[in-house]
N, C-alpha and C. Protein backbone atom coordinates (compact mmCIF):
# COMPACT_ATOMS: atom_id res chain seq x y z
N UNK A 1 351.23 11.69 7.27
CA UNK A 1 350.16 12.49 6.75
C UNK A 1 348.92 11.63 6.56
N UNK A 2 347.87 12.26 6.90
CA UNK A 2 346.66 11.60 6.59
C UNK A 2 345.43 12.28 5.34
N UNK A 3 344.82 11.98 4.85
CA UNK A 3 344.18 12.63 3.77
C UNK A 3 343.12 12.92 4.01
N UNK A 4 342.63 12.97 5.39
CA UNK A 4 341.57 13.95 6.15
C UNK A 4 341.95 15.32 6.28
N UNK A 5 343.27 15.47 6.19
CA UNK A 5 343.83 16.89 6.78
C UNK A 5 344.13 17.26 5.46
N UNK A 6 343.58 18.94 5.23
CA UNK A 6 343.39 19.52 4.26
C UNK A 6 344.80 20.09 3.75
N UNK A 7 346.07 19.96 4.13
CA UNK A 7 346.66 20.44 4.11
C UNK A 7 348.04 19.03 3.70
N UNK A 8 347.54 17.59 3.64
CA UNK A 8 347.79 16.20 3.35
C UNK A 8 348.93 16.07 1.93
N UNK A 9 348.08 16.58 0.78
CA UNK A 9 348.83 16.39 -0.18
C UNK A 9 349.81 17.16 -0.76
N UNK A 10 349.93 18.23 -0.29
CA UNK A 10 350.75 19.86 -0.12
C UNK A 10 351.92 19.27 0.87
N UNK A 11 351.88 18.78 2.16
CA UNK A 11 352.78 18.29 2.99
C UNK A 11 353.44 17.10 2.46
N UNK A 12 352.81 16.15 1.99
CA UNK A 12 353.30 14.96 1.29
C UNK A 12 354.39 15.06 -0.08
N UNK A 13 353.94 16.31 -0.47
CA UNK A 13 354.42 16.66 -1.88
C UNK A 13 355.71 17.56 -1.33
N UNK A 14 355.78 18.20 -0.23
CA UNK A 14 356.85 18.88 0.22
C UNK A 14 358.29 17.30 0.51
N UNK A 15 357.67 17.03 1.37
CA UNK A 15 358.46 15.74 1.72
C UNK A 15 359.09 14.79 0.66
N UNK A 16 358.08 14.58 0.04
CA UNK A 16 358.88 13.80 -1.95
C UNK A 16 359.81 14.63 -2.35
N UNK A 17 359.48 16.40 -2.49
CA UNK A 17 360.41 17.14 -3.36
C UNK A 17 361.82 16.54 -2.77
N UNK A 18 361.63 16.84 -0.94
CA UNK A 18 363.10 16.85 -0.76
C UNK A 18 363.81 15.44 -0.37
N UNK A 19 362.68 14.40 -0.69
CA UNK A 19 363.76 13.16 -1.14
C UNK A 19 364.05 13.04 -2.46
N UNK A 20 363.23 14.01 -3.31
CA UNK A 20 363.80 13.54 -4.67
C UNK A 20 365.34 14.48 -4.76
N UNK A 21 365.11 16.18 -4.32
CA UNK A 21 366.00 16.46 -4.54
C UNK A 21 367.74 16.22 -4.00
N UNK A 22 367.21 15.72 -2.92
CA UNK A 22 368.58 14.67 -1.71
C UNK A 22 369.14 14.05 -3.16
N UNK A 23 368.37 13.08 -4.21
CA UNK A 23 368.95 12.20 -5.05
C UNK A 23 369.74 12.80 -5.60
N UNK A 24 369.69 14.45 -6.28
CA UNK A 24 371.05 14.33 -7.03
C UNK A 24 370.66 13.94 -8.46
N UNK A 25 369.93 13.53 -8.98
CA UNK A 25 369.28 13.07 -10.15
C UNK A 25 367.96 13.37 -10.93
N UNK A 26 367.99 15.07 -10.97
CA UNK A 26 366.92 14.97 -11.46
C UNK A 26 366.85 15.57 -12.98
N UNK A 27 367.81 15.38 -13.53
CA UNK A 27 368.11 15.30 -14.92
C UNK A 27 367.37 14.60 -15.85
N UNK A 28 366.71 13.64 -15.75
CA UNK A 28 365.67 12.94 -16.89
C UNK A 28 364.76 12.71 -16.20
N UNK A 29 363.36 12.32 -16.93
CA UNK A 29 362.15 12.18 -16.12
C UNK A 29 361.93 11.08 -15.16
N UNK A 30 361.21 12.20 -14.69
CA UNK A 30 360.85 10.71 -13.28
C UNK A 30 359.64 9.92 -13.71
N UNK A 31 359.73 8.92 -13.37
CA UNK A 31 358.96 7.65 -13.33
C UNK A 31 358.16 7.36 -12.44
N UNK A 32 356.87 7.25 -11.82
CA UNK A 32 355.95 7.13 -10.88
C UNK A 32 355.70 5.13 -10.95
N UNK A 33 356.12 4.27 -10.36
CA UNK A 33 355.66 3.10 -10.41
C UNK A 33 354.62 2.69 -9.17
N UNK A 34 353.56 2.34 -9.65
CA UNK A 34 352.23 2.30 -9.14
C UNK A 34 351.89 0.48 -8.70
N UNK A 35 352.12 0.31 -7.49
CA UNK A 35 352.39 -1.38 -7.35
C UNK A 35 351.39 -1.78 -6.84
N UNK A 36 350.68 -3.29 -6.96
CA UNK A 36 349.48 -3.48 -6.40
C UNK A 36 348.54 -4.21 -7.45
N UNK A 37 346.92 -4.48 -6.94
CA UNK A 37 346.35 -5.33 -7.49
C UNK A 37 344.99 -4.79 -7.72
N UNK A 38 344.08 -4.84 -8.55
CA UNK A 38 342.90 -4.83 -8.35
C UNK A 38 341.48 -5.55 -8.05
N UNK A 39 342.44 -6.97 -7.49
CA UNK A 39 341.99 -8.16 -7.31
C UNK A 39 341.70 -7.90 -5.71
N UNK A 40 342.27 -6.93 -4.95
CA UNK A 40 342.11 -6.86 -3.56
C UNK A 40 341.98 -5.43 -3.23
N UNK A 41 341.07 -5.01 -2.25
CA UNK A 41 340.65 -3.69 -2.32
C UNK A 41 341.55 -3.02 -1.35
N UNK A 42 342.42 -3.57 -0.25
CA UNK A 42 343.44 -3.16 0.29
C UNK A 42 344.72 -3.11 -0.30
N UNK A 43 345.07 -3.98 -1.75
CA UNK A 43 346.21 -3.66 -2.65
C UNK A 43 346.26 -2.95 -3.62
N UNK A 44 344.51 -2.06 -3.94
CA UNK A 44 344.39 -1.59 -5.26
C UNK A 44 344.82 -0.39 -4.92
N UNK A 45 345.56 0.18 -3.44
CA UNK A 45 346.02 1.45 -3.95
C UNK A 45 346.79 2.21 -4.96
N UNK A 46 347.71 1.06 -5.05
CA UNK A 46 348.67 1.78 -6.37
C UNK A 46 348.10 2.05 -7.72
N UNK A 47 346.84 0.79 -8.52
CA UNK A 47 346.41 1.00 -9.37
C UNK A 47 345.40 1.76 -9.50
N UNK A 48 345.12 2.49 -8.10
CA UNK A 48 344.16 3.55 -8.18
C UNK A 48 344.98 5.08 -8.25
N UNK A 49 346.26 4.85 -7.51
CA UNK A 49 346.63 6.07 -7.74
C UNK A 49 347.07 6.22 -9.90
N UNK A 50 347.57 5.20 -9.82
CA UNK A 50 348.18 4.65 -11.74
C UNK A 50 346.68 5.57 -12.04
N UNK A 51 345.94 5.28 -12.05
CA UNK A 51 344.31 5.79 -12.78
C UNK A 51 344.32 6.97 -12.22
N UNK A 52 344.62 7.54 -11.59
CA UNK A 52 344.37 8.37 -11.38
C UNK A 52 344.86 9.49 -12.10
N UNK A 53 346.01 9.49 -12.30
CA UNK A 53 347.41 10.66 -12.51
C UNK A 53 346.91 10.19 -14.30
N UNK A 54 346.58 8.92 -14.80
CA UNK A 54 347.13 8.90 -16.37
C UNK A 54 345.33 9.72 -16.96
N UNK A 55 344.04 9.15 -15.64
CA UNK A 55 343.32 9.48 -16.21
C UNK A 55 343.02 11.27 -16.26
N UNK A 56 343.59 11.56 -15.76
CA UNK A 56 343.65 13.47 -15.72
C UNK A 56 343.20 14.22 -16.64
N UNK A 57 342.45 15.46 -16.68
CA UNK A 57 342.37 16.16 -17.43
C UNK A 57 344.02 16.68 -18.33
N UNK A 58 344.64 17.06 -17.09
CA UNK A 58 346.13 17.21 -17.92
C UNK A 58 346.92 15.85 -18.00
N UNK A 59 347.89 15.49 -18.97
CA UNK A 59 348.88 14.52 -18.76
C UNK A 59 349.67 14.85 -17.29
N UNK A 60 349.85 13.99 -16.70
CA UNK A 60 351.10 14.05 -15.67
C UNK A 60 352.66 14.20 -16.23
N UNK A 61 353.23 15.30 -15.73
CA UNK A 61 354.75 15.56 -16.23
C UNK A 61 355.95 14.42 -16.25
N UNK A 62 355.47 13.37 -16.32
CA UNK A 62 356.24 12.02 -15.66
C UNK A 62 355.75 11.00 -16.39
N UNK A 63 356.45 9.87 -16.47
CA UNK A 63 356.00 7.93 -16.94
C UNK A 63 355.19 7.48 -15.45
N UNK A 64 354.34 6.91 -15.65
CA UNK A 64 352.88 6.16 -14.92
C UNK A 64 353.63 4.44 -15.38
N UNK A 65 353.88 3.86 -14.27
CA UNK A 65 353.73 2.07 -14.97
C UNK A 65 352.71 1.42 -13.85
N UNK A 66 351.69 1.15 -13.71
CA UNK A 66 351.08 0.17 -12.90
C UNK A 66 349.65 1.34 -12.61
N UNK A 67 348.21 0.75 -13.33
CA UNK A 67 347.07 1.24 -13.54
C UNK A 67 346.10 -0.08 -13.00
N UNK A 68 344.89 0.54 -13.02
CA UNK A 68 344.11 -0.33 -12.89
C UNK A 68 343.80 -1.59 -13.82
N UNK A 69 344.18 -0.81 -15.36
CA UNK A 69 344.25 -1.53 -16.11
C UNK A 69 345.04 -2.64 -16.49
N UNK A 70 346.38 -2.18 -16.31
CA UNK A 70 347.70 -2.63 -16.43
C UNK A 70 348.37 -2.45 -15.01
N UNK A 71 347.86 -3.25 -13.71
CA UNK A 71 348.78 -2.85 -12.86
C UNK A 71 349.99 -3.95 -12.90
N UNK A 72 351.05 -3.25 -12.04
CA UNK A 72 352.00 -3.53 -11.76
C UNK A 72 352.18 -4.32 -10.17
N UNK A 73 352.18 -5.82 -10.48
CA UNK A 73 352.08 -6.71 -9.32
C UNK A 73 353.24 -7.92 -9.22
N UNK A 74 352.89 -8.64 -8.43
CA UNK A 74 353.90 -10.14 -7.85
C UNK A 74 354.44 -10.73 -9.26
N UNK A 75 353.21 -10.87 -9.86
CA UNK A 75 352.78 -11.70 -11.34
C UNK A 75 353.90 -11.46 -12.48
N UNK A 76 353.95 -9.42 -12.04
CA UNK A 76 354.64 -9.19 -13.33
C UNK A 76 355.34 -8.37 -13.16
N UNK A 77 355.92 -8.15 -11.83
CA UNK A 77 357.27 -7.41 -11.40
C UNK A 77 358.32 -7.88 -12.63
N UNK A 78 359.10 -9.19 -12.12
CA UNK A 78 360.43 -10.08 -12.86
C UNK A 78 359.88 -9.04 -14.10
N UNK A 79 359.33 -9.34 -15.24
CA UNK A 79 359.10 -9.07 -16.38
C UNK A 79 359.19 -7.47 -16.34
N UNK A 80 358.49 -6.92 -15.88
CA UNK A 80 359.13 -5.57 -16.17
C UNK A 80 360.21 -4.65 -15.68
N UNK A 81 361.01 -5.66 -14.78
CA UNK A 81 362.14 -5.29 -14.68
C UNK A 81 363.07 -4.06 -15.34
N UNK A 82 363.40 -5.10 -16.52
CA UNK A 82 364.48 -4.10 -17.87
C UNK A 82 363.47 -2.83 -17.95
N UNK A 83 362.52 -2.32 -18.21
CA UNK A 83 361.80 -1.04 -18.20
C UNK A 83 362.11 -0.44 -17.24
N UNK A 84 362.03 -0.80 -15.42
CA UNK A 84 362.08 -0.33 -14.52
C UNK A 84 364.07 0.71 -14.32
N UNK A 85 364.31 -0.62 -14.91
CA UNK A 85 366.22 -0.49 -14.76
C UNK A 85 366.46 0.63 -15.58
N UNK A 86 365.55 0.74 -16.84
CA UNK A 86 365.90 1.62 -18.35
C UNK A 86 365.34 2.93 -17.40
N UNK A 87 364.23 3.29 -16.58
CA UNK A 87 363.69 4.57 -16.20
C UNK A 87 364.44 4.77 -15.30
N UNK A 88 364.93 4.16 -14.49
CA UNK A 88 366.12 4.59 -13.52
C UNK A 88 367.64 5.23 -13.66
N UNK A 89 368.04 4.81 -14.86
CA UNK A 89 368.93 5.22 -15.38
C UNK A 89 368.48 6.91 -15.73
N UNK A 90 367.68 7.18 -16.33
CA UNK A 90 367.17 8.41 -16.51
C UNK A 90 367.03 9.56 -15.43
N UNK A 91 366.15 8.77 -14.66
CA UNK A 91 365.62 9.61 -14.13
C UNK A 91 365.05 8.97 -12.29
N UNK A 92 364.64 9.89 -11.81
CA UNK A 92 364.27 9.52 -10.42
C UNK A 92 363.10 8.39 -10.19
N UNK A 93 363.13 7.67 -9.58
CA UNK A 93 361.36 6.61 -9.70
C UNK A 93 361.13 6.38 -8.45
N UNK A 94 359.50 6.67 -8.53
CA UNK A 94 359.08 6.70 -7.11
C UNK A 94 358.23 5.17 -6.78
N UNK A 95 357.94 4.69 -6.13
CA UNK A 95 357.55 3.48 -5.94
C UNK A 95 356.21 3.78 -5.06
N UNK A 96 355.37 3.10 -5.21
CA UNK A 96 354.30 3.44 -4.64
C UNK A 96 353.59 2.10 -4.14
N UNK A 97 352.90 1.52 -2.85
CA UNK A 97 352.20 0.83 -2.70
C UNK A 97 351.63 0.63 -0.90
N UNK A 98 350.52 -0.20 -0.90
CA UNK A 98 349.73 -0.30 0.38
C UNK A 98 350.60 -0.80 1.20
N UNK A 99 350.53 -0.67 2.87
CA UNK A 99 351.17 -1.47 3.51
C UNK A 99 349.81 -1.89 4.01
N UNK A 100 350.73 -2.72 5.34
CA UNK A 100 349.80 -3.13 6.64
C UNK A 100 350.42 -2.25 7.52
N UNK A 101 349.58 -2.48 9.12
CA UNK A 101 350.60 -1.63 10.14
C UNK A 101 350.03 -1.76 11.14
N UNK A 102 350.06 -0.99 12.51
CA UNK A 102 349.45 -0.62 13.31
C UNK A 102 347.78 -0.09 13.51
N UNK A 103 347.05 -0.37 14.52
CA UNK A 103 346.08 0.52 13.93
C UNK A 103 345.83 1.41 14.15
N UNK A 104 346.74 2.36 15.07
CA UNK A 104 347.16 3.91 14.98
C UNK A 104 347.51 4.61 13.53
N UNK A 105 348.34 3.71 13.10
CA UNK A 105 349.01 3.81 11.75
C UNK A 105 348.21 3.86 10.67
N UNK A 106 346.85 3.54 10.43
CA UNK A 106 345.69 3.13 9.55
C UNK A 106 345.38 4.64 8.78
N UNK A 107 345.28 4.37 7.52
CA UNK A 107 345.15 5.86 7.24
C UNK A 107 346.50 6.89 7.00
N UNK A 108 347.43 6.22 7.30
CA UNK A 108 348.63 7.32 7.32
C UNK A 108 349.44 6.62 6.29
N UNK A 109 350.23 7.91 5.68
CA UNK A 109 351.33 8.20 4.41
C UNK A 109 352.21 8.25 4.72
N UNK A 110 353.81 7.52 4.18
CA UNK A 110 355.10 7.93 4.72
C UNK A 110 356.12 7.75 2.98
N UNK A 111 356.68 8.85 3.07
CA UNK A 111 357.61 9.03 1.82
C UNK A 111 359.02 8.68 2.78
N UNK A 112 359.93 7.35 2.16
CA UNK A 112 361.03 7.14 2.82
C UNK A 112 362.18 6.94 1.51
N UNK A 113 363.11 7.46 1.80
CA UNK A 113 364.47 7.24 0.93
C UNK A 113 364.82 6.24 0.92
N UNK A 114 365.15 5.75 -0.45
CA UNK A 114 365.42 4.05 -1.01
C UNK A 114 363.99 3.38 -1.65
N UNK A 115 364.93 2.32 -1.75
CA UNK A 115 363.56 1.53 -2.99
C UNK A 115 362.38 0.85 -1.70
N UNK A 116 361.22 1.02 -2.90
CA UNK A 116 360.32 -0.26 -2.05
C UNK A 116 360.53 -1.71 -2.18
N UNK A 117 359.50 -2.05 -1.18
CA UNK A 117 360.12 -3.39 -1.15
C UNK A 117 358.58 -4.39 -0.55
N UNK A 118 358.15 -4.13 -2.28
CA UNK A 118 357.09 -4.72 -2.29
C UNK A 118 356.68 -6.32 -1.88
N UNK A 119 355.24 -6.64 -1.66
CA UNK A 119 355.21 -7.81 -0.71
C UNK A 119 356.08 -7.94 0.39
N UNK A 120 356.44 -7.44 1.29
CA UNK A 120 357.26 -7.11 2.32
C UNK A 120 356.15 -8.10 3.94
N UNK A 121 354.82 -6.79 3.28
CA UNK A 121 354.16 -7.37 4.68
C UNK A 121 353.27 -8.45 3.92
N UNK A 122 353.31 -9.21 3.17
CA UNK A 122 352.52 -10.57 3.26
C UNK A 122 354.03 -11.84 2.86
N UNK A 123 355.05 -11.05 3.07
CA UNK A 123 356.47 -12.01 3.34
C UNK A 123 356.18 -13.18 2.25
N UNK A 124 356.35 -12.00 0.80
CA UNK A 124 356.90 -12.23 -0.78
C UNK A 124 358.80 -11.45 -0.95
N UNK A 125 358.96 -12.13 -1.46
CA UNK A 125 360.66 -12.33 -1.85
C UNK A 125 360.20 -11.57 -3.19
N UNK A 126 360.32 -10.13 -3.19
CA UNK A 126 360.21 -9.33 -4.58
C UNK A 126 361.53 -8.48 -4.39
N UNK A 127 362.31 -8.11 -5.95
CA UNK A 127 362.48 -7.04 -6.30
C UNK A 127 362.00 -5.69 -5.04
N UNK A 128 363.82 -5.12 -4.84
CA UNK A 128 363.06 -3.66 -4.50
C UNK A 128 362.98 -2.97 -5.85
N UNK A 129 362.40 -1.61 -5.64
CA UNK A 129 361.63 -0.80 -6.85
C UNK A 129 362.10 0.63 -6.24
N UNK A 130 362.53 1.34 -7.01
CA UNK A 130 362.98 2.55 -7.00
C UNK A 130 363.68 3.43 -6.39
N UNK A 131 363.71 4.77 -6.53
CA UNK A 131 364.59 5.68 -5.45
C UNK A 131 364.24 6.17 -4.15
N UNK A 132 362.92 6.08 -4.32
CA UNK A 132 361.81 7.18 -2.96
C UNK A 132 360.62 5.83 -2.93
N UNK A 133 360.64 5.62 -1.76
CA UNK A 133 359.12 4.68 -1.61
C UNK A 133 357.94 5.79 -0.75
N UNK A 134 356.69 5.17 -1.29
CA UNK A 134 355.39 6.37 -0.93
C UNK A 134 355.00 4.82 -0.29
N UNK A 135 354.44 4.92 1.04
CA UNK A 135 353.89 3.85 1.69
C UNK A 135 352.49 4.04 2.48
N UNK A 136 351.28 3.71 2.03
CA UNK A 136 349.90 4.54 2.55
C UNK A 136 349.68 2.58 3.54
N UNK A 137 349.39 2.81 4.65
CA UNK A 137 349.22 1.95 5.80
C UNK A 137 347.60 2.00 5.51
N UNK A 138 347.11 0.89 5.03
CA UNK A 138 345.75 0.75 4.41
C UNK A 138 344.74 -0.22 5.55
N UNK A 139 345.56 -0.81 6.51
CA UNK A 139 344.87 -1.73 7.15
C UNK A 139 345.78 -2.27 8.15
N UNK A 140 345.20 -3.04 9.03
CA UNK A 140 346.35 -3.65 10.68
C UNK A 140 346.73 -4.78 10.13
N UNK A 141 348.07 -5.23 10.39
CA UNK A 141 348.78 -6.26 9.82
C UNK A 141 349.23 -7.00 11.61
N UNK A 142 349.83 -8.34 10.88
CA UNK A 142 350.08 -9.12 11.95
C UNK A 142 349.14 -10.38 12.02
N UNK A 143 348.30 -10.66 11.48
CA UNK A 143 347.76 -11.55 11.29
C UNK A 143 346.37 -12.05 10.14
N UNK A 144 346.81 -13.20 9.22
CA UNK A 144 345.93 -13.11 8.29
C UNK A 144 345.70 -12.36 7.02
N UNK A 145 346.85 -11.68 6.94
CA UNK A 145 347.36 -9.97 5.99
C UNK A 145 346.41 -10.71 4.62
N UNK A 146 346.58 -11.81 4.19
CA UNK A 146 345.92 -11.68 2.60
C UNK A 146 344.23 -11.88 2.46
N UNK A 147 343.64 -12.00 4.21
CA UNK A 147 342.16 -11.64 4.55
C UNK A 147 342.11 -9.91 4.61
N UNK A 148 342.56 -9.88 5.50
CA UNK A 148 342.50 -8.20 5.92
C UNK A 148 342.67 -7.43 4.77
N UNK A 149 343.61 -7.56 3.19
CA UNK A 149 343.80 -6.76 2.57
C UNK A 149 342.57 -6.80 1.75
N UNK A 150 341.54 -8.07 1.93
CA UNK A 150 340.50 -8.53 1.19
C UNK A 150 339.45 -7.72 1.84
N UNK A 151 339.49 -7.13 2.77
CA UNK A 151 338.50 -6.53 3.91
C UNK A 151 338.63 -5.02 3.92
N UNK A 152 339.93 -4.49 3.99
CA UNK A 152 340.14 -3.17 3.72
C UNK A 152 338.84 -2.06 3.13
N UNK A 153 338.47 -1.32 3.72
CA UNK A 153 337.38 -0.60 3.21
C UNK A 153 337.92 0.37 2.07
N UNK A 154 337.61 -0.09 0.70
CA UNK A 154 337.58 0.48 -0.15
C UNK A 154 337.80 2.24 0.12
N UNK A 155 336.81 2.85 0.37
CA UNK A 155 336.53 4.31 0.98
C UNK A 155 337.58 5.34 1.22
N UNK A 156 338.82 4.35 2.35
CA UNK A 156 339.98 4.73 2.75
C UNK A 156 340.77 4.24 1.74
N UNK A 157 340.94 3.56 1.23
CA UNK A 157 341.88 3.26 -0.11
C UNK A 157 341.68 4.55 -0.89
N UNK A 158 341.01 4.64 -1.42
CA UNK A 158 340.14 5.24 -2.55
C UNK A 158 340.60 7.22 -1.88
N UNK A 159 340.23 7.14 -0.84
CA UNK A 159 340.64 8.71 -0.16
C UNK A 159 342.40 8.62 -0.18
N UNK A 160 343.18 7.44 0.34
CA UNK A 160 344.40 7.88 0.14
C UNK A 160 344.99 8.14 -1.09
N UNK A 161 344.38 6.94 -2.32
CA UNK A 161 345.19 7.14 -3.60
C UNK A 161 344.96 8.62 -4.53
N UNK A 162 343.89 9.18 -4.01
CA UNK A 162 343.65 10.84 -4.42
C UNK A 162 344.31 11.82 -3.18
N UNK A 163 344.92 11.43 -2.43
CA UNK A 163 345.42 12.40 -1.73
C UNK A 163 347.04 11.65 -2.62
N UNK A 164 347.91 10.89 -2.48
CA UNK A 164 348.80 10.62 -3.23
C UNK A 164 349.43 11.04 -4.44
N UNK A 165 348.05 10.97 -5.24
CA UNK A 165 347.73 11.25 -6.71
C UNK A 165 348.16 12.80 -6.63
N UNK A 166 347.47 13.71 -6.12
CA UNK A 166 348.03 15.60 -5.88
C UNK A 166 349.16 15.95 -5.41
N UNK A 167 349.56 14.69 -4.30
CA UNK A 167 351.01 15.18 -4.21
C UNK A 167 351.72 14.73 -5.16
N UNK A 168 351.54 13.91 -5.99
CA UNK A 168 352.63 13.27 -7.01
C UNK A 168 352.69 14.35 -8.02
N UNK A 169 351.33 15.25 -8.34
CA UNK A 169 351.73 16.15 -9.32
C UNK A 169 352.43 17.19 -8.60
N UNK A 170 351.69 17.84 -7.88
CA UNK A 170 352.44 18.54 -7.27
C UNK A 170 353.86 18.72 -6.95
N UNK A 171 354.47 17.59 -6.42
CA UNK A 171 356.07 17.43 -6.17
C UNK A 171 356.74 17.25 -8.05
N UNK A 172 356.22 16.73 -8.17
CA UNK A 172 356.91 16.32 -9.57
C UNK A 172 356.76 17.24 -11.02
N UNK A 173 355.97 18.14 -10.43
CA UNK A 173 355.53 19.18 -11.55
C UNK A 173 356.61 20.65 -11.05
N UNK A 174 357.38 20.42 -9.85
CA UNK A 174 357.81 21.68 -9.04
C UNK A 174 359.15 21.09 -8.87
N UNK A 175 359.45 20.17 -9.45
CA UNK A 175 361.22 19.71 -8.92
C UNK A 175 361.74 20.22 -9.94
N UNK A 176 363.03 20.50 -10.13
CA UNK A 176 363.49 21.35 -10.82
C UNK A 176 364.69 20.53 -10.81
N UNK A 177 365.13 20.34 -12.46
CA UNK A 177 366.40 20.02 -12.57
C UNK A 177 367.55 21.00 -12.00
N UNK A 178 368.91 20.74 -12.52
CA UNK A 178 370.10 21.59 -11.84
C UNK A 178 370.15 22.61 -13.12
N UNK A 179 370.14 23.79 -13.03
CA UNK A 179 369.75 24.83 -13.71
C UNK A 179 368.99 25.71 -14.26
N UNK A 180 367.82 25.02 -12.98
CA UNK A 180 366.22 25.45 -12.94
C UNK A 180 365.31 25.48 -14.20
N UNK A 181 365.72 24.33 -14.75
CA UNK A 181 364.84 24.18 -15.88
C UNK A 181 363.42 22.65 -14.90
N UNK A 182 362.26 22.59 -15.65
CA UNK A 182 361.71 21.49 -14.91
C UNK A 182 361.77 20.21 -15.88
N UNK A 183 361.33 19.48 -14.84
CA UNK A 183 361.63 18.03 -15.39
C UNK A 183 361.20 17.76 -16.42
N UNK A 184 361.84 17.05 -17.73
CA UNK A 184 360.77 16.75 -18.96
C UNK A 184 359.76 15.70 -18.77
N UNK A 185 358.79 16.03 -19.79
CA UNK A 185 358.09 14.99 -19.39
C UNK A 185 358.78 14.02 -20.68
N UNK A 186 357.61 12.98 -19.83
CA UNK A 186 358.23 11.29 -20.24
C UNK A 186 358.21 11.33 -21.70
């Protein structure tokens, strides 16, 4: 999915429901973990989507960990670990962060089953993170990745983490525990 197409965060949010509901777990709240930096304008997707969803007119039906303010990065993965482990037990957690890729791929969203597996493309040894990974391809990888993420045009960051941001309510405001009650919030 791309977040030019008007129809982006509706499709994206279809695709989350039915990896969340594949889990089998949607009995306690889900957890949105927002990964990334605001030190680099190709890693600040996650802490833009984090700002996004907490700064809302409504609360988001879900736990937010990693903001602009407080994001969630390399630095301070280890450490928030036990939190991450404690929301999982609960409930479903979605993992969220920039890749690199192709440059066909530039601009495009992919919701995949299983944890992320952050620093992957600048080949960091992290912690995977959650049940469902959200992966927005922010820039061409393959060479130089911690220039290029420095180069990344803001613009397209900034357009994917608000197309992200609608599907996250969206899917997560419409999943339905087993007995059609909806998810509590956090």
């Amino acid at each position: 999915m791309r977040p030019e197409d008007p129809r982006a965060a509706s499709l994206l949010a279809a695709h989350l429901q039915r990896e969340l509901i594949a889990l089998r777990r949607l009995g306690g709240p889900a957890t949105v973990v927002c990964v990334g930096t605001d030190r680099s304008t190709g890693d600040a997707l996650g802490p833009l989507v984090g700002t996004m969803l907490t700064q809302s007119l409504t609360p988001p039906p879900f736990a937010v960990l990693g903001n602009l303010l407080a994001p969630v990065h390399a630095g301070n993965l280890h450490e928030l670990l036990p939190k991450l482990q404690a929301a999982a037990s609960q409930g479903p957690v979605v993992a969220i962060d920039a890749c690199l890729g192709s440059f066909e791929s530039v601009g495009s969203v992919q919701v995949q089953p299983g944890p992320l597996r952050p620093g992957a493309g600048v080949r960091k040894e992290l912690p995977p993170i959650g049940d469902v990974a959200i992966m927005a391809t922010v820039n061409v990888g393959g060479f130089m990745e911690y220039v290029v993420l420095q180069n990344t045009r803001l613009g397209l960051v900034y357009e994917m983490a608000g197309m992200i941001a609608d599907a996250l309510r969206l899917a997560l405001g419409a999943v339905r525990a087993p007995g059609g009650a909806a998810l509590p919030p956090p």
